[in-house]
PDB file of N, CA and C in Angstrom:
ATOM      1  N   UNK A   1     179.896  94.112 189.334  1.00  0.00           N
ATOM      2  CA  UNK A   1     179.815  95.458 189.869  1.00  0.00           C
ATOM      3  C   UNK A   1     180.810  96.384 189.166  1.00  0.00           C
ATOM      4  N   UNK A   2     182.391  95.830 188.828  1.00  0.00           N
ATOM      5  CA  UNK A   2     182.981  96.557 188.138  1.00  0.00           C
ATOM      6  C   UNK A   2     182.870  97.200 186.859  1.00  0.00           C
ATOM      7  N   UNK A   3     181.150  96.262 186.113  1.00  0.00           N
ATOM      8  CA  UNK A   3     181.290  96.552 184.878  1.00  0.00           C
ATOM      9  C   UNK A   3     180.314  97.683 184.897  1.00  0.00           C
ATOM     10  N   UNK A   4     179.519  97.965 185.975  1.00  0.00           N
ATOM     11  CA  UNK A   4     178.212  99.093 186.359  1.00  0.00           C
ATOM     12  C   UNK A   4     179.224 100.267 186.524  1.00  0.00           C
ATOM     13  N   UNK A   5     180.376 100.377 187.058  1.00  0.00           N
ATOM     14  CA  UNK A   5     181.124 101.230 187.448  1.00  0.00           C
ATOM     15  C   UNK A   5     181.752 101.856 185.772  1.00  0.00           C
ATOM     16  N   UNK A   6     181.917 101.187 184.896  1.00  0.00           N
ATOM     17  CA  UNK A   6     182.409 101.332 184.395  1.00  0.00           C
ATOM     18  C   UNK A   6     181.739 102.144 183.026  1.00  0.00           C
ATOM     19  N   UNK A   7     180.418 101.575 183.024  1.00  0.00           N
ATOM     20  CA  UNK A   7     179.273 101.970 182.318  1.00  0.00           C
ATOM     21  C   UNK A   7     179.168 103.395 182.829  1.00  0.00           C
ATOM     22  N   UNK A   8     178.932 103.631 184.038  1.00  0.00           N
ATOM     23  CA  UNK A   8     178.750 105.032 184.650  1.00  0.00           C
ATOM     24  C   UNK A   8     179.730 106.022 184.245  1.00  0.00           C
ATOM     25  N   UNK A   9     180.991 105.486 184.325  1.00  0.00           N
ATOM     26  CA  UNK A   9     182.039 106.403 184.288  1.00  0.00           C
ATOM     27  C   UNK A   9     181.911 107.110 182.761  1.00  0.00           C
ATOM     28  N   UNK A  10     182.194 105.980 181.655  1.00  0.00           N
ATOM     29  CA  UNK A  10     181.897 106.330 180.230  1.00  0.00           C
ATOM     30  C   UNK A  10     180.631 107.311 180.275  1.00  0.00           C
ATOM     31  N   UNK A  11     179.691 107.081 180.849  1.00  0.00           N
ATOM     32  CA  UNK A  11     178.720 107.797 180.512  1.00  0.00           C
ATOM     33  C   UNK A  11     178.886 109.472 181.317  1.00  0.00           C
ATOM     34  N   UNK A  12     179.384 109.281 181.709  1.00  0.00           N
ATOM     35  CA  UNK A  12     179.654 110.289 183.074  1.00  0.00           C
ATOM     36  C   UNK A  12     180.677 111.392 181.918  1.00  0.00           C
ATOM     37  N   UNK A  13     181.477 110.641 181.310  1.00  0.00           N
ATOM     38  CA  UNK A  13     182.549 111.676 180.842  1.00  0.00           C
ATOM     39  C   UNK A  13     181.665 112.308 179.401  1.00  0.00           C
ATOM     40  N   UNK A  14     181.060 111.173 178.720  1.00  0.00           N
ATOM     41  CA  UNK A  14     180.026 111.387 177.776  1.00  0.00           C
ATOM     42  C   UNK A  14     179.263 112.910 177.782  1.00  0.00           C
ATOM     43  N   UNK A  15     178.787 112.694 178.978  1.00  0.00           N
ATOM     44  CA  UNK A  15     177.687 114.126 179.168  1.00  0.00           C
ATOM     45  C   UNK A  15     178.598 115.164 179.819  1.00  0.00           C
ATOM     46  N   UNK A  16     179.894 114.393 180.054  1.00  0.00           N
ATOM     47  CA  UNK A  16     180.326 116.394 180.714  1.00  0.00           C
ATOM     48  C   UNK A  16     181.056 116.842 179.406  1.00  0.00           C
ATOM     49  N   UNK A  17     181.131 116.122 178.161  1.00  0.00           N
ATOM     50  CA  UNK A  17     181.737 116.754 176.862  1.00  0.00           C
ATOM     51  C   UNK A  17     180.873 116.749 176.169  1.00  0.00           C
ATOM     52  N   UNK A  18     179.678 116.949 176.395  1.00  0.00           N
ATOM     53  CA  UNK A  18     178.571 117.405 175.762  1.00  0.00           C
ATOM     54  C   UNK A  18     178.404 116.392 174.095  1.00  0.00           C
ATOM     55  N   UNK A  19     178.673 115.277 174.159  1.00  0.00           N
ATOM     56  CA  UNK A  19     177.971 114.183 174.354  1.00  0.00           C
ATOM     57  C   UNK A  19     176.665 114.376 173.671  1.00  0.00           C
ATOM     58  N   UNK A  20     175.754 114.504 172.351  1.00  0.00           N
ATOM     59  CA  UNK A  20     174.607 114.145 172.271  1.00  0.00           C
ATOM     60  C   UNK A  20     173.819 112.603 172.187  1.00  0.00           C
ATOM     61  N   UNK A  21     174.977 111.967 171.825  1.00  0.00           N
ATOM     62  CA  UNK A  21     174.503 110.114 171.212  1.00  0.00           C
ATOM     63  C   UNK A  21     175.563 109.471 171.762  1.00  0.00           C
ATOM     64  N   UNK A  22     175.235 108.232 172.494  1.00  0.00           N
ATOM     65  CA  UNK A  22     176.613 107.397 173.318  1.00  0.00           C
ATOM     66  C   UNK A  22     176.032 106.308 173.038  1.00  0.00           C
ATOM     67  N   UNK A  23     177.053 105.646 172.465  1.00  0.00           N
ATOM     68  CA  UNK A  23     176.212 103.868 172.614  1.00  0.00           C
ATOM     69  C   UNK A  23     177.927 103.136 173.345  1.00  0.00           C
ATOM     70  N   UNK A  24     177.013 102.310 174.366  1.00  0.00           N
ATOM     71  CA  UNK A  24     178.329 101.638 175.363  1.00  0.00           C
ATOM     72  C   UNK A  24     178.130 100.340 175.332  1.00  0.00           C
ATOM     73  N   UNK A  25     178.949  99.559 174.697  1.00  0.00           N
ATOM     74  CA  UNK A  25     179.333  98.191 174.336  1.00  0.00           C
ATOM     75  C   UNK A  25     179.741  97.362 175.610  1.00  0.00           C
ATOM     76  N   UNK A  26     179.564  96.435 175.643  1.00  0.00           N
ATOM     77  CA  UNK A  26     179.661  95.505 177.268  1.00  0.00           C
ATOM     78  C   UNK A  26     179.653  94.000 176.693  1.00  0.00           C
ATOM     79  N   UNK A  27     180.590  93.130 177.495  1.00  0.00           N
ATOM     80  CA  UNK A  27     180.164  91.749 177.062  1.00  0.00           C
ATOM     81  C   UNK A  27     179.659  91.242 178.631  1.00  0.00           C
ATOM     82  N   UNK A  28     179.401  91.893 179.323  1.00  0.00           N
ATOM     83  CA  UNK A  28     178.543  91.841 180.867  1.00  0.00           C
ATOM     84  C   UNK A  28     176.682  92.087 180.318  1.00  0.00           C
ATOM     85  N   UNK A  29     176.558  90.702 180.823  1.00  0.00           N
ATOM     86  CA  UNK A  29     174.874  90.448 180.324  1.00  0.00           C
ATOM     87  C   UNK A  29     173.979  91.143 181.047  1.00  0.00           C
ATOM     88  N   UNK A  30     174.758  90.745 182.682  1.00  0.00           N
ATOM     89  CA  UNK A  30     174.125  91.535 183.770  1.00  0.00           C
ATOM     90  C   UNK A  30     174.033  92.974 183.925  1.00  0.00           C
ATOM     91  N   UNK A  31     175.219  93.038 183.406  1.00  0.00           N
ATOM     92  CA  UNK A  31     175.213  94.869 183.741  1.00  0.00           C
ATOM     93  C   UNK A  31     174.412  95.676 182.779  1.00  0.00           C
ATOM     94  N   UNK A  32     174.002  94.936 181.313  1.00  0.00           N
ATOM     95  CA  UNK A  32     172.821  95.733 180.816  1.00  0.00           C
ATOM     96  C   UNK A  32     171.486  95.213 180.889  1.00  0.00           C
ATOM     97  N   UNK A  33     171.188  94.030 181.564  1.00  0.00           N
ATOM     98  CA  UNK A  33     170.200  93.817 182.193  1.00  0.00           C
ATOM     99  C   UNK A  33     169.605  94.934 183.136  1.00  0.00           C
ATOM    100  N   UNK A  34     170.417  95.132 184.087  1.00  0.00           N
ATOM    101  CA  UNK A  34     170.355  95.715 185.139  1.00  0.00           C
ATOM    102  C   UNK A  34     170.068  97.566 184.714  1.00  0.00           C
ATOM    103  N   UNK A  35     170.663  97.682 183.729  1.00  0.00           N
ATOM    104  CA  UNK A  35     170.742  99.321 183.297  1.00  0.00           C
ATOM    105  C   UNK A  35     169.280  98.986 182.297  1.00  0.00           C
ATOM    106  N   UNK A  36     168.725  98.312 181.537  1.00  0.00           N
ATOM    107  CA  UNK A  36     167.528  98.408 181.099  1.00  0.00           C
ATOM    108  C   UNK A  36     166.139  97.636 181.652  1.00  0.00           C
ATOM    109  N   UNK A  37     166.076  97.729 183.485  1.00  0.00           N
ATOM    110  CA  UNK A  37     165.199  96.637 183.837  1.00  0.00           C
ATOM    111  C   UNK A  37     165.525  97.710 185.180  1.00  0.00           C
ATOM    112  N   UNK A  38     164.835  98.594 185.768  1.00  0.00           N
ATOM    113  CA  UNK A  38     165.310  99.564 186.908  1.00  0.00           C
ATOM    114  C   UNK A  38     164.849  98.592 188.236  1.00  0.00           C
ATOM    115  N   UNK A  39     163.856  97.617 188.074  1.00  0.00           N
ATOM    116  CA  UNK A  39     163.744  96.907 189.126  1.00  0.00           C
ATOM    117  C   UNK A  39     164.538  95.737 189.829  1.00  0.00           C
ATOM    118  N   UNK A  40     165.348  95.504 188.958  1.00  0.00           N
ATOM    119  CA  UNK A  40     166.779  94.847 188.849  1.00  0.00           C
ATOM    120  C   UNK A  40     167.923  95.664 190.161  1.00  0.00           C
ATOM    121  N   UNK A  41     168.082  95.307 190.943  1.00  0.00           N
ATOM    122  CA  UNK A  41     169.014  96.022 192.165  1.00  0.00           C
ATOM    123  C   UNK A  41     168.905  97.408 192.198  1.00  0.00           C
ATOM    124  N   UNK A  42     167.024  97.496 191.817  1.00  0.00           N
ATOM    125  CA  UNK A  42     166.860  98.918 192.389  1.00  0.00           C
ATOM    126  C   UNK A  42     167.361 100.145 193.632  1.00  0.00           C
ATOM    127  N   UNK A  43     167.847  99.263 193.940  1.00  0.00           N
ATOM    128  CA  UNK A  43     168.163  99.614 195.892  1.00  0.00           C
ATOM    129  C   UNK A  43     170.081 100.018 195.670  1.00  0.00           C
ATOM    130  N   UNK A  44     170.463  99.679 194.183  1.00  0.00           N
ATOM    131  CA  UNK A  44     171.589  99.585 194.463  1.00  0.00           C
ATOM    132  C   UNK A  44     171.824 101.180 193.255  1.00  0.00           C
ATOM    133  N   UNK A  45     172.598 102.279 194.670  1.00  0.00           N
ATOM    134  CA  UNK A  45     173.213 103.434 194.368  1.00  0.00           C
ATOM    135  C   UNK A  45     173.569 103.375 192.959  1.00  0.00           C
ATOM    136  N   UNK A  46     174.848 102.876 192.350  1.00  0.00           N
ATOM    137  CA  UNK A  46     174.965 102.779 191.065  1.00  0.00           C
ATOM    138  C   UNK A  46     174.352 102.662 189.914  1.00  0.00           C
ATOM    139  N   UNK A  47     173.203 101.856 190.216  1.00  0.00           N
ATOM    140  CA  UNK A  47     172.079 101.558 189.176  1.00  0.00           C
ATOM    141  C   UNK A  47     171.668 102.847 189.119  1.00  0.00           C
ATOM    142  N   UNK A  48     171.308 102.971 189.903  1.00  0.00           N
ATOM    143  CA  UNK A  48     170.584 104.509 190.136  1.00  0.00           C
ATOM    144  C   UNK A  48     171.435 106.024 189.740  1.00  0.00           C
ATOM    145  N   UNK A  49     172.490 105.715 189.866  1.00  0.00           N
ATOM    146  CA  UNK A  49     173.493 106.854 189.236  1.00  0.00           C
ATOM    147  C   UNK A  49     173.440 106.480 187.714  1.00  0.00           C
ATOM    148  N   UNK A  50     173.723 105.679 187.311  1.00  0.00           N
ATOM    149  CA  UNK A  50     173.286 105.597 185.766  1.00  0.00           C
ATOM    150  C   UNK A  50     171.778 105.319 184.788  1.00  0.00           C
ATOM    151  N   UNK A  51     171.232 105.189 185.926  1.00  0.00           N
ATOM    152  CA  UNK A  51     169.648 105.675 185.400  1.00  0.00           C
ATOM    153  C   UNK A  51     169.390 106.988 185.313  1.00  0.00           C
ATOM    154  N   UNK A  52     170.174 108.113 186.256  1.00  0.00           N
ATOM    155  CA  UNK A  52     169.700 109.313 186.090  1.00  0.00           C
ATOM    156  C   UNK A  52     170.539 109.911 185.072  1.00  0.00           C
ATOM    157  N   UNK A  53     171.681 109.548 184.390  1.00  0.00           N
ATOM    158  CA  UNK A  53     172.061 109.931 183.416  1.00  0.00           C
ATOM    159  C   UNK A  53     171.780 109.169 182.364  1.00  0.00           C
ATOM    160  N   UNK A  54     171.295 108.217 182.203  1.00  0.00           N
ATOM    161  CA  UNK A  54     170.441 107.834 181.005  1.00  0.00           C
ATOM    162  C   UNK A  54     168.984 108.800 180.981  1.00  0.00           C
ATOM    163  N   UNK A  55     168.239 109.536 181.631  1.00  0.00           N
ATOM    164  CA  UNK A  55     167.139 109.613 181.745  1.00  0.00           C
ATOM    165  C   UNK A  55     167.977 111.326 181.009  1.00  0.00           C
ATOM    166  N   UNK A  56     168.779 112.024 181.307  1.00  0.00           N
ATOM    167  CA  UNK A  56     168.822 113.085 180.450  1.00  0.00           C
ATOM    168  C   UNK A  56     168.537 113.519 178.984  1.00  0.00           C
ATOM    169  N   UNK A  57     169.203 114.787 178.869  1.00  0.00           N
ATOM    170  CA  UNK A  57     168.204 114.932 177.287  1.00  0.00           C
ATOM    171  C   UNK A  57     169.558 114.452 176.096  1.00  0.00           C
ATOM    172  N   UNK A  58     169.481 113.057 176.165  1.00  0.00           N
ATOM    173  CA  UNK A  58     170.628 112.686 174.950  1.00  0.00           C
ATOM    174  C   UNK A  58     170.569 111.250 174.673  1.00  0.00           C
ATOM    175  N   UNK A  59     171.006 110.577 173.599  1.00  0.00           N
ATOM    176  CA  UNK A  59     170.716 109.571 173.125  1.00  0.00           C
ATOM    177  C   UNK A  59     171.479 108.411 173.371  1.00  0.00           C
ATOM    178  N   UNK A  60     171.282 107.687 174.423  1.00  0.00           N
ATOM    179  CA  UNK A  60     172.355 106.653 174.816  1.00  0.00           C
ATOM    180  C   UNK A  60     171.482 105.533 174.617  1.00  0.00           C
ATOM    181  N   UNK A  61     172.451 104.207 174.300  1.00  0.00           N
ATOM    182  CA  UNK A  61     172.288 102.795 174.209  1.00  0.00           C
ATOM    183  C   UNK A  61     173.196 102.149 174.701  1.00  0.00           C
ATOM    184  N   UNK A  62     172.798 101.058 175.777  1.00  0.00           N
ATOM    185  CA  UNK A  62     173.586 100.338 176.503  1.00  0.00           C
ATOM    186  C   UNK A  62     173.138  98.931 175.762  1.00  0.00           C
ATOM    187  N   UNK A  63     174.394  98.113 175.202  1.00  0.00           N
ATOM    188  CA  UNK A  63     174.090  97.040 174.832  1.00  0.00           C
ATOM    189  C   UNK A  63     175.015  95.642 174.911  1.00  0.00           C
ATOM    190  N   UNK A  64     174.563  94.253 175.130  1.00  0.00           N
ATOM    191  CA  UNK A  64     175.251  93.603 175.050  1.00  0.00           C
ATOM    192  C   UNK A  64     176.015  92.954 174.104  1.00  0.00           C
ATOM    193  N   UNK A  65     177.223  92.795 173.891  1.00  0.00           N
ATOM    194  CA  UNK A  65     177.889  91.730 173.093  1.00  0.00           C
ATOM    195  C   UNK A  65     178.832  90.942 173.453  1.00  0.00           C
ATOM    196  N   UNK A  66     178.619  89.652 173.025  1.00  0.00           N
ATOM    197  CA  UNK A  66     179.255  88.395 173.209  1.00  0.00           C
ATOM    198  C   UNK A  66     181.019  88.834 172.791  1.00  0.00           C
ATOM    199  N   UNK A  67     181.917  88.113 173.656  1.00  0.00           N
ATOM    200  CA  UNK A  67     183.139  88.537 173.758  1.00  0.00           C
ATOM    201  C   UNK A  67     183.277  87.678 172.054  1.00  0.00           C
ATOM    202  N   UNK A  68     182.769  86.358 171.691  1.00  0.00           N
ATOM    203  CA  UNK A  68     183.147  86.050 169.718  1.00  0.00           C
ATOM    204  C   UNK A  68     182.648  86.966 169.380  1.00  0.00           C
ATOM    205  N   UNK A  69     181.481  88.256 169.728  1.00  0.00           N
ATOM    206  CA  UNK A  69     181.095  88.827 168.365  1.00  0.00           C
ATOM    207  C   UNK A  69     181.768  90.094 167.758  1.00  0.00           C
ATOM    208  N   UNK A  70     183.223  90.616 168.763  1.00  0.00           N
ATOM    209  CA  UNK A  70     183.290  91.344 168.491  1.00  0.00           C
ATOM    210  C   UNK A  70     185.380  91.144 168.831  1.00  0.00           C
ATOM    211  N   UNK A  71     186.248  91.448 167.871  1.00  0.00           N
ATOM    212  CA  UNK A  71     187.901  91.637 168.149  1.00  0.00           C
ATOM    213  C   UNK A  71     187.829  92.595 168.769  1.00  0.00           C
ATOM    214  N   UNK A  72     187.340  93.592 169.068  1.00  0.00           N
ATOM    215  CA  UNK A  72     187.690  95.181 169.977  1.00  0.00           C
ATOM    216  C   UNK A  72     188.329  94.608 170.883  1.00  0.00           C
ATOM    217  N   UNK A  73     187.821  93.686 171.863  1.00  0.00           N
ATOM    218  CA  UNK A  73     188.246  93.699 173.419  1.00  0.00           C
ATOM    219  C   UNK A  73     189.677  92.748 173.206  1.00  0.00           C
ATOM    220  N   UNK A  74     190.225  92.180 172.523  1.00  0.00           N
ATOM    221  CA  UNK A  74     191.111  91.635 172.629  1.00  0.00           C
ATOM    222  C   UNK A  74     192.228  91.936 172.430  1.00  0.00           C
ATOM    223  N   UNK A  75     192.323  92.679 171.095  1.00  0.00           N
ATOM    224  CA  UNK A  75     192.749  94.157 170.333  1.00  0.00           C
ATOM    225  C   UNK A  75     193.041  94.949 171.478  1.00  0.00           C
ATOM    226  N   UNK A  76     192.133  95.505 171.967  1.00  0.00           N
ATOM    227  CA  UNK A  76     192.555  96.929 173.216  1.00  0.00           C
ATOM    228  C   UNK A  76     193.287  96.505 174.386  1.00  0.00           C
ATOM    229  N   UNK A  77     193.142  94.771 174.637  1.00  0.00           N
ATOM    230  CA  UNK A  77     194.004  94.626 176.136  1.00  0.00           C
ATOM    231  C   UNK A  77     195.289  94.282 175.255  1.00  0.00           C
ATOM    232  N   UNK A  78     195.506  94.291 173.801  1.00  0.00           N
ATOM    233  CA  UNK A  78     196.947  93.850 173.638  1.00  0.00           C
ATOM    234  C   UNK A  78     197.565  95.428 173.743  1.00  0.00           C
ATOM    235  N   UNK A  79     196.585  96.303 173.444  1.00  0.00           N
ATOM    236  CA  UNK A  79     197.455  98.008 173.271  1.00  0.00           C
ATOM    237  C   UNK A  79     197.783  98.389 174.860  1.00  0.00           C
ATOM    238  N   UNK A  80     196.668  97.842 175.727  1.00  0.00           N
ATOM    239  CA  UNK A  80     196.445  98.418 176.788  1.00  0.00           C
ATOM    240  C   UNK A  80     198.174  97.623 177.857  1.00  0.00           C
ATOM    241  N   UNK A  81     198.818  97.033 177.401  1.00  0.00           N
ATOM    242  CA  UNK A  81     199.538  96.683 178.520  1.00  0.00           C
ATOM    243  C   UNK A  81     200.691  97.489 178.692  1.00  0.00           C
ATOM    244  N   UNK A  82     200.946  97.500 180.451  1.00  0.00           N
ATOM    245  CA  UNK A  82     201.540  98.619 180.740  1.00  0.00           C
ATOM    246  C   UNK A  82     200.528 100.106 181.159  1.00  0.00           C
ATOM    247  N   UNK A  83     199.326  99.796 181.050  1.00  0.00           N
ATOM    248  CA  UNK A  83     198.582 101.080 180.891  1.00  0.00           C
ATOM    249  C   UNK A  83     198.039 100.797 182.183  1.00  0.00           C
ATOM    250  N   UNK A  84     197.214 102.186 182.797  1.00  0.00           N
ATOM    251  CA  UNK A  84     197.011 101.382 184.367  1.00  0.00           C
ATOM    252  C   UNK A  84     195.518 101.006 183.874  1.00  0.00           C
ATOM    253  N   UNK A  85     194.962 100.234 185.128  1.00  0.00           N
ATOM    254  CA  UNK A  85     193.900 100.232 184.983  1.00  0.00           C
ATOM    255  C   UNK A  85     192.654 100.875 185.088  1.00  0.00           C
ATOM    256  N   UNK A  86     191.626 100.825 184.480  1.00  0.00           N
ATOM    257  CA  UNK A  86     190.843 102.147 184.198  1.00  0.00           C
ATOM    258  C   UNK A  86     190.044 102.469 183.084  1.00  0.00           C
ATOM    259  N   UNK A  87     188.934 103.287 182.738  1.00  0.00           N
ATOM    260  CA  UNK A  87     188.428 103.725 181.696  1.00  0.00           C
ATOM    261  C   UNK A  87     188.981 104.748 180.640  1.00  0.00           C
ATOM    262  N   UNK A  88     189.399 104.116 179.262  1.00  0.00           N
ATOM    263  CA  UNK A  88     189.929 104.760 178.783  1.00  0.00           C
ATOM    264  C   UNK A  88     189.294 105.144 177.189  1.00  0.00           C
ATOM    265  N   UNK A  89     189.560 106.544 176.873  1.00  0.00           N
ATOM    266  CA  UNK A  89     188.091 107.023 175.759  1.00  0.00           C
ATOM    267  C   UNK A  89     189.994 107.418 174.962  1.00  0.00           C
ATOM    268  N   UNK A  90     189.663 106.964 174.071  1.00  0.00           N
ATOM    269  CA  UNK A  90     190.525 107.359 172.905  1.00  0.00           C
ATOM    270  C   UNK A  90     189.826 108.272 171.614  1.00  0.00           C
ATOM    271  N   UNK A  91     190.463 109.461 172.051  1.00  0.00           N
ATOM    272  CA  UNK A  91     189.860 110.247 170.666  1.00  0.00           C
ATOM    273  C   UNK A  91     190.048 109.851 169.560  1.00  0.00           C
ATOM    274  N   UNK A  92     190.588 109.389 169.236  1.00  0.00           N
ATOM    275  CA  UNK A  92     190.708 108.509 167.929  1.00  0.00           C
ATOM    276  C   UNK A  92     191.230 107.276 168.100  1.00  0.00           C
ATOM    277  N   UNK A  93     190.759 106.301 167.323  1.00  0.00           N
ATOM    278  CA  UNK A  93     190.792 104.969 167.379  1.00  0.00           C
ATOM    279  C   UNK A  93     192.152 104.425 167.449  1.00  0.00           C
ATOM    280  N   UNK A  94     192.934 103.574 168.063  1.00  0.00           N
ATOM    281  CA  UNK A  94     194.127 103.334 167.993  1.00  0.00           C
ATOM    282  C   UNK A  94     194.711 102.861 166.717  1.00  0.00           C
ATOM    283  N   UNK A  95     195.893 102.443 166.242  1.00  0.00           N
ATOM    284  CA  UNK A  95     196.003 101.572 165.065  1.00  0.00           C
ATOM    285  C   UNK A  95     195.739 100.446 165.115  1.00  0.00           C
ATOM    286  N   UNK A  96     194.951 100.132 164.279  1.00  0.00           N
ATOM    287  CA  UNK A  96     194.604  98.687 163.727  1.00  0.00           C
ATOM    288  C   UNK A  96     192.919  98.459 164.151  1.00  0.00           C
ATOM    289  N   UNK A  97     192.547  99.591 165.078  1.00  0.00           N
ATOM    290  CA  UNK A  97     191.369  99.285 166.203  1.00  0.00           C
ATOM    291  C   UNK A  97     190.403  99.641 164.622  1.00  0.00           C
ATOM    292  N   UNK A  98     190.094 100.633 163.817  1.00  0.00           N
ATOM    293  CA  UNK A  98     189.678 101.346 162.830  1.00  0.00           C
ATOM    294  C   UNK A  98     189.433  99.688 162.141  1.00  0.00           C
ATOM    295  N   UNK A  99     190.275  99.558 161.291  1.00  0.00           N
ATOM    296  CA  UNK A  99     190.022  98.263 160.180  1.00  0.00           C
ATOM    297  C   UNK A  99     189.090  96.927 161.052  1.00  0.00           C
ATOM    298  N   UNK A 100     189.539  96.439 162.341  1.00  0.00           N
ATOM    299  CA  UNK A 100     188.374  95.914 163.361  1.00  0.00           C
ATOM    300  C   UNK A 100     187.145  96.301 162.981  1.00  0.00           C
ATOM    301  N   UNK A 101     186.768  97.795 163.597  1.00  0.00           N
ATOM    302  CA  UNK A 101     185.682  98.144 163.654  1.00  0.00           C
ATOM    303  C   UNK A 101     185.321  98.002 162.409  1.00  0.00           C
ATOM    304  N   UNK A 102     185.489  98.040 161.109  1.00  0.00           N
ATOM    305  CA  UNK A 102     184.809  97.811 160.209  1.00  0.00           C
ATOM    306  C   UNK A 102     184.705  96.634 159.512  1.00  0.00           C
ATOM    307  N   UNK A 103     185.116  95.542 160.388  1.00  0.00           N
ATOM    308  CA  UNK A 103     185.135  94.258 160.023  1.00  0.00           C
ATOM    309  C   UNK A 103     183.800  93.773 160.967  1.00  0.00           C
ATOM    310  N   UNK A 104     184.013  94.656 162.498  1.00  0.00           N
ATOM    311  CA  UNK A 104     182.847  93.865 162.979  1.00  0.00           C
ATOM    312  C   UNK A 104     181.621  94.450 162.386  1.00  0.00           C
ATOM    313  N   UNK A 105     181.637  95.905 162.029  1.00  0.00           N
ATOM    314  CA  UNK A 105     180.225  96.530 161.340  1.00  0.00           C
ATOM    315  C   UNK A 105     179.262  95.903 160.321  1.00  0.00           C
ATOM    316  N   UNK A 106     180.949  95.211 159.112  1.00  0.00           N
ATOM    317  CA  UNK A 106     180.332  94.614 158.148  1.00  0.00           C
ATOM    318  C   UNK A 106     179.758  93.152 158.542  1.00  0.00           C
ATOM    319  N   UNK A 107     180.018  92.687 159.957  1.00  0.00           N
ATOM    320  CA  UNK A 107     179.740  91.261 160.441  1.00  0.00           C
ATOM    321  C   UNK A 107     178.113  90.967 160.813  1.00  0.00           C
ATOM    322  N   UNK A 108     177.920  92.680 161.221  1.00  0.00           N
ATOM    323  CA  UNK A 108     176.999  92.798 162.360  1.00  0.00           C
ATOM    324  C   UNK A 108     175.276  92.943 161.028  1.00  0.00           C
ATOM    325  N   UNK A 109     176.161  92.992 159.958  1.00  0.00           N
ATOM    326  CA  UNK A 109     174.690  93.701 159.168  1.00  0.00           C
ATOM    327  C   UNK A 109     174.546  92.331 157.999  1.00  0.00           C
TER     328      UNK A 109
END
């Protein structure tokens, strides 16, 4: 449930900064199950708060990845300590996060 919350929020801040293309990374199988399958805990408020902002006029992708396929998440909880807990959008990539990302890009192709 925390990771639906969390999906929402990103997306939430996404479209109030006008936001045309969002793609939101998750190593929660369920939680993009659930965001691309609406009959999936249809009944459940949250789903439904992030279905109606996926359904706006902008280009989002919710997708899964395996916690090996990617250093980001391990990387960000070593920057993140001391930080509270929470969703956090870094306008620019932290140090070291940059050379990652283009290690997993070149992994991914």
């Amino acid at each position: 449930m925390a990771e639906l919350w969390a999906i929402y929020y990103i997306l939430s801040y996404a479209w109030n900064l006008y936001f045309k293309k969002v793609e939101v990374e998750t190593d929660c199988l369920m939680a993009v199950e659930a965001t691309h399958n609406s009959s999936i805990g249809s009944a459940s408020t949250i789903i439904e708060m992030i279905l109606e902002l996926l359904s706006k006029n902008w280009e989002t992708k919710i997708s899964y990845i395996g916690r090996e396929g990617s250093k980001w998440p391990t990387n960000l909880l070593c920057l993140a300590k001391g930080v509270s807990i929470g969703v956090v959008i870094h306008q620019v990539p932290p140090t070291g996060v940059a050379e990652l990302a283009n290690q997993d890009q070149a992994f991914m192709y």
